[in-house]
PDB file of N, CA and C in Angstrom:
ATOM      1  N   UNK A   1      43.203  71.361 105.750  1.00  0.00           N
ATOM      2  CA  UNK A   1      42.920  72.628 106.378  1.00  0.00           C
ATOM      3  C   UNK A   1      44.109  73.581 106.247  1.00  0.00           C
ATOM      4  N   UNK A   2      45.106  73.155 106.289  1.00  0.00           N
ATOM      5  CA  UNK A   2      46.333  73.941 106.123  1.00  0.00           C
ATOM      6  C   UNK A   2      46.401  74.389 105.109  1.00  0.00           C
ATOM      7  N   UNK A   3      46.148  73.964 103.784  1.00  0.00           N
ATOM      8  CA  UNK A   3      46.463  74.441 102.127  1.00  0.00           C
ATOM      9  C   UNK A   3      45.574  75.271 102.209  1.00  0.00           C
ATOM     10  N   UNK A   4      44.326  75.438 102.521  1.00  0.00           N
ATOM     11  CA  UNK A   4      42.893  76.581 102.748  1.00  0.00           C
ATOM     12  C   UNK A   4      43.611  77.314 103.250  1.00  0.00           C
ATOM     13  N   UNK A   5      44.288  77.482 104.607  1.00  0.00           N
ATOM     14  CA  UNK A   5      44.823  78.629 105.623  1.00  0.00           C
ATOM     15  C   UNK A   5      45.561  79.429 104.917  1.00  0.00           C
ATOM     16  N   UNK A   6      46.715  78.832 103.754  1.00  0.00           N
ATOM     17  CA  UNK A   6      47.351  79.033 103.100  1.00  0.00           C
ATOM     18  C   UNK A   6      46.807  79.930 101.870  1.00  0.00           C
ATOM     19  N   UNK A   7      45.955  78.851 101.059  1.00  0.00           N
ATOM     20  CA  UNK A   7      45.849  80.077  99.846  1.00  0.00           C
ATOM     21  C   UNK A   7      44.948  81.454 100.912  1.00  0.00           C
ATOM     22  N   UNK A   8      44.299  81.117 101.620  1.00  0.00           N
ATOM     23  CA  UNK A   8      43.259  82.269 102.249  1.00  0.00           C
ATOM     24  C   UNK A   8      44.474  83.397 102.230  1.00  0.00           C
ATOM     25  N   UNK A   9      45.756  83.346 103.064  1.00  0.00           N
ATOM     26  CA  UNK A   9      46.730  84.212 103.314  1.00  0.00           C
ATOM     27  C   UNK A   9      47.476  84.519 101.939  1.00  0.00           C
ATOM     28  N   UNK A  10      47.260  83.876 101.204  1.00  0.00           N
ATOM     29  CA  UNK A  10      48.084  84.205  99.889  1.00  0.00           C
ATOM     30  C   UNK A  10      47.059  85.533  99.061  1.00  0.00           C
ATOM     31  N   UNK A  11      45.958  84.934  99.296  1.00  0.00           N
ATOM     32  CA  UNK A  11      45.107  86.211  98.693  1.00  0.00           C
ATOM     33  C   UNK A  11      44.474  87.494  99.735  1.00  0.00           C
ATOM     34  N   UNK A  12      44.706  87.191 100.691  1.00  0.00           N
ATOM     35  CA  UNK A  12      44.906  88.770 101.334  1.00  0.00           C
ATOM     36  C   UNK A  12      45.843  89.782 101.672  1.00  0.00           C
ATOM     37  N   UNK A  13      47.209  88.684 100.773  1.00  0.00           N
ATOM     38  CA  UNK A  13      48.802  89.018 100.767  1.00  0.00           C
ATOM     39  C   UNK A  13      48.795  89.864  99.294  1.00  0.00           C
ATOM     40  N   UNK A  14      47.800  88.930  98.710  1.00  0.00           N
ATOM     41  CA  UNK A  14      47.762  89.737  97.200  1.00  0.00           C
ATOM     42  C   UNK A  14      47.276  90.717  96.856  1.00  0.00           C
ATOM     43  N   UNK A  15      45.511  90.660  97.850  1.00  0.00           N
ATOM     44  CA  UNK A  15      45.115  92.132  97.765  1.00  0.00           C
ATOM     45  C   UNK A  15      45.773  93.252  98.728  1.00  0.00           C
ATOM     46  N   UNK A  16      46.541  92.565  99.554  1.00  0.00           N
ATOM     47  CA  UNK A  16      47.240  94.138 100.192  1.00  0.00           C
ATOM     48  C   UNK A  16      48.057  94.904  99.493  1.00  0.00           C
ATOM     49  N   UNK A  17      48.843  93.843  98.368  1.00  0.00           N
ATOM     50  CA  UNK A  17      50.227  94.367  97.783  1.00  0.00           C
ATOM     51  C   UNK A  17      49.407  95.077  96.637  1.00  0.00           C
ATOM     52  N   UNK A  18      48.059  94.456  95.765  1.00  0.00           N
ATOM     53  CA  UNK A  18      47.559  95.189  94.932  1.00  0.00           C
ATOM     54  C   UNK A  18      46.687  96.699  95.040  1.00  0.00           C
ATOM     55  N   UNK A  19      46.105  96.757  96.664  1.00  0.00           N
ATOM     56  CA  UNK A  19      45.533  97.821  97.362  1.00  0.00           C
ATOM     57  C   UNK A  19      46.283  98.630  97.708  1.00  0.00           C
ATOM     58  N   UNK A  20      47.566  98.255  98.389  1.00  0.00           N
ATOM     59  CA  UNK A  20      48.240  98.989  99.389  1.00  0.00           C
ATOM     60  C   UNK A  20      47.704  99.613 100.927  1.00  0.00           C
ATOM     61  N   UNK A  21      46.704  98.628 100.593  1.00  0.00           N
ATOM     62  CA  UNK A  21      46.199  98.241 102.935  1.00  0.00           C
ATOM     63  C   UNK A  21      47.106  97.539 102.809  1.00  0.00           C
ATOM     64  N   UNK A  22      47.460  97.420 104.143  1.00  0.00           N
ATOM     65  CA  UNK A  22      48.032  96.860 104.695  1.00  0.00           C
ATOM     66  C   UNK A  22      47.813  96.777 106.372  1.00  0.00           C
ATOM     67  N   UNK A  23      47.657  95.469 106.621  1.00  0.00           N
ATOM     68  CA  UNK A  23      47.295  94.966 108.393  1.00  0.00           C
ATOM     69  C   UNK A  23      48.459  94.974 109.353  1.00  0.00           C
ATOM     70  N   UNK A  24      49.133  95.689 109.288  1.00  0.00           N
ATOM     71  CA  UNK A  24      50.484  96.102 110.054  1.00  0.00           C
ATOM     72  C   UNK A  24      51.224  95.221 109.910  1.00  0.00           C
ATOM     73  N   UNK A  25      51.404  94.541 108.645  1.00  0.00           N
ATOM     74  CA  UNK A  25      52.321  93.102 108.489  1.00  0.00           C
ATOM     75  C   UNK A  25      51.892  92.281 109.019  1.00  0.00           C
ATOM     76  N   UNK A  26      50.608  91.885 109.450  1.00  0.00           N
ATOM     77  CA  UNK A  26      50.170  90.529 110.022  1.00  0.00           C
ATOM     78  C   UNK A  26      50.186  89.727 109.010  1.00  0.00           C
ATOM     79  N   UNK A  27      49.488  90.057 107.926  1.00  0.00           N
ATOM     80  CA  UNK A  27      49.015  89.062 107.023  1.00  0.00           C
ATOM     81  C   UNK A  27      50.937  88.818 105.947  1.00  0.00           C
ATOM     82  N   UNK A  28      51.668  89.439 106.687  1.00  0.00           N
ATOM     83  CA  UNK A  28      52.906  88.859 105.875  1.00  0.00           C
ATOM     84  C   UNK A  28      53.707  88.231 106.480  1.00  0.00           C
ATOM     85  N   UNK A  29      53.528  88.382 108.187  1.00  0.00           N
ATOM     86  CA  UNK A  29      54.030  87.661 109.199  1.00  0.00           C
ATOM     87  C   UNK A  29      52.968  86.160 109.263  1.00  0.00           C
ATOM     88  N   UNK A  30      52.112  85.729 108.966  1.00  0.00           N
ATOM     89  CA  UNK A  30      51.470  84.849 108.883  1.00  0.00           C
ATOM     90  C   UNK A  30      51.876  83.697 107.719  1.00  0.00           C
ATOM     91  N   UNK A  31      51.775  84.635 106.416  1.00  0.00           N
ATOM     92  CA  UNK A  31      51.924  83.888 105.141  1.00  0.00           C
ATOM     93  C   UNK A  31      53.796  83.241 105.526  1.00  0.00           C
ATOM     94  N   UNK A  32      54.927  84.413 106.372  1.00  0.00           N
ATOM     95  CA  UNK A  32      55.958  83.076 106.069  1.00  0.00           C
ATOM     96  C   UNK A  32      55.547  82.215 107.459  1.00  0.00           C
ATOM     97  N   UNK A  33      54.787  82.315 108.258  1.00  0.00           N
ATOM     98  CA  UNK A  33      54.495  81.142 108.873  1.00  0.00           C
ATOM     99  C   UNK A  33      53.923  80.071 108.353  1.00  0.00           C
ATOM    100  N   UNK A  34      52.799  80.239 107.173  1.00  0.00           N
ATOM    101  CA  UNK A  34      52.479  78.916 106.774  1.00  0.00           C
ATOM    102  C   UNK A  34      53.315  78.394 106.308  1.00  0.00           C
ATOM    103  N   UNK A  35      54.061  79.230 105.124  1.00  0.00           N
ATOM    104  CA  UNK A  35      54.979  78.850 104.372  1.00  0.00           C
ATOM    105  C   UNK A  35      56.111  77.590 104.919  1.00  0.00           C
ATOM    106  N   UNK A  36      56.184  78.451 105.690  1.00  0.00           N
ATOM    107  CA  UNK A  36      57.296  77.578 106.511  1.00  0.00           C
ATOM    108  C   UNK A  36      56.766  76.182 107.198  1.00  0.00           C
ATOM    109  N   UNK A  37      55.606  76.095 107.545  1.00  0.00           N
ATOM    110  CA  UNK A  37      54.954  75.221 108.067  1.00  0.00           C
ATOM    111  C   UNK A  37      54.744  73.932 106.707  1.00  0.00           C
ATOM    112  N   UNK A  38      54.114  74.522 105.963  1.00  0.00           N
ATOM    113  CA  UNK A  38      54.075  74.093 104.766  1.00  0.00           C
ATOM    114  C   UNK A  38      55.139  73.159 104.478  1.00  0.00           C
ATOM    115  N   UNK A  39      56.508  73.788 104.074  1.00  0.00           N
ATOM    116  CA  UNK A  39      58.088  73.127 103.836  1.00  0.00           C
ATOM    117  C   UNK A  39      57.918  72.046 105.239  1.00  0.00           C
ATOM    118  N   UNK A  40      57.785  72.024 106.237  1.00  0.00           N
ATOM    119  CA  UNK A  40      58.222  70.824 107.140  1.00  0.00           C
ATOM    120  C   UNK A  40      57.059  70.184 107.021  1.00  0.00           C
ATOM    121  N   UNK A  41      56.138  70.302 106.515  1.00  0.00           N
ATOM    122  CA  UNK A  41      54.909  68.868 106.310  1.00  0.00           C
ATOM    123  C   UNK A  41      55.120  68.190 105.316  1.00  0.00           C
ATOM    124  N   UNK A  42      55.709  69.152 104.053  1.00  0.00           N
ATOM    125  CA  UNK A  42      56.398  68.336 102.957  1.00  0.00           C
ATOM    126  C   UNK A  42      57.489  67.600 103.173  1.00  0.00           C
ATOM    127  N   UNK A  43      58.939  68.417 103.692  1.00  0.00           N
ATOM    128  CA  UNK A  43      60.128  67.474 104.063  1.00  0.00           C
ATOM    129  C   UNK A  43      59.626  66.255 104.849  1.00  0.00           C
ATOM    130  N   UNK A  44      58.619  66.525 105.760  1.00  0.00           N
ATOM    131  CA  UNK A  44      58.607  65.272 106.590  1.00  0.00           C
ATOM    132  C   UNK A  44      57.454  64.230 105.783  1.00  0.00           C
ATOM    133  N   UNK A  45      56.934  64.621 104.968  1.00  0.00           N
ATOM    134  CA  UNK A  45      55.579  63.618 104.572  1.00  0.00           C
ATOM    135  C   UNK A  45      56.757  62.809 103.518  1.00  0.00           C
ATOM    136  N   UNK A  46      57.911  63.381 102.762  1.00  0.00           N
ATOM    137  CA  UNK A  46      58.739  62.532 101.879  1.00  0.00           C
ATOM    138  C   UNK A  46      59.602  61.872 102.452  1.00  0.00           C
ATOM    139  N   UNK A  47      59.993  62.193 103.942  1.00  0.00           N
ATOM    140  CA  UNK A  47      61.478  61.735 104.601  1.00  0.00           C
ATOM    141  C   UNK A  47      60.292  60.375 105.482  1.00  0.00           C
ATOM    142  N   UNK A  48      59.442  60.282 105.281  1.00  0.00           N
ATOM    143  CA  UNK A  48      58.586  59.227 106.163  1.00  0.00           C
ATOM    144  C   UNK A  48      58.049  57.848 104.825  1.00  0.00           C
ATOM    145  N   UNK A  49      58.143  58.504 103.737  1.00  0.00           N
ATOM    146  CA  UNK A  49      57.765  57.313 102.909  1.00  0.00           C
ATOM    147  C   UNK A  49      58.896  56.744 101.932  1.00  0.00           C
TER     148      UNK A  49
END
């Protein structure tokens, strides 16, 4: 569910930058939240096996 949440925000990150809408920076305040979320499911899914 997370990688879905992810690309979903990657492509409404893409059509804003290609449109120039823009959602008052939500959708860029979101994307480094997955992002970031992302990096500690990885560090921790490799630091556990």
């Amino acid at each position: 569910m997370l990688w879905t949440i992810s690309v979903i925000l990657l492509v409404l990150w893409g059509l804003g930058m290609l449109s120039g809408y823009s959602m008052g920076g939500v959708v860029h305040i979101l994307l480094a939240l997955a992002i970031i979320v992302l990096a500690v499911r990885l560090f921790q899914g490799r630091k556990g096996s």
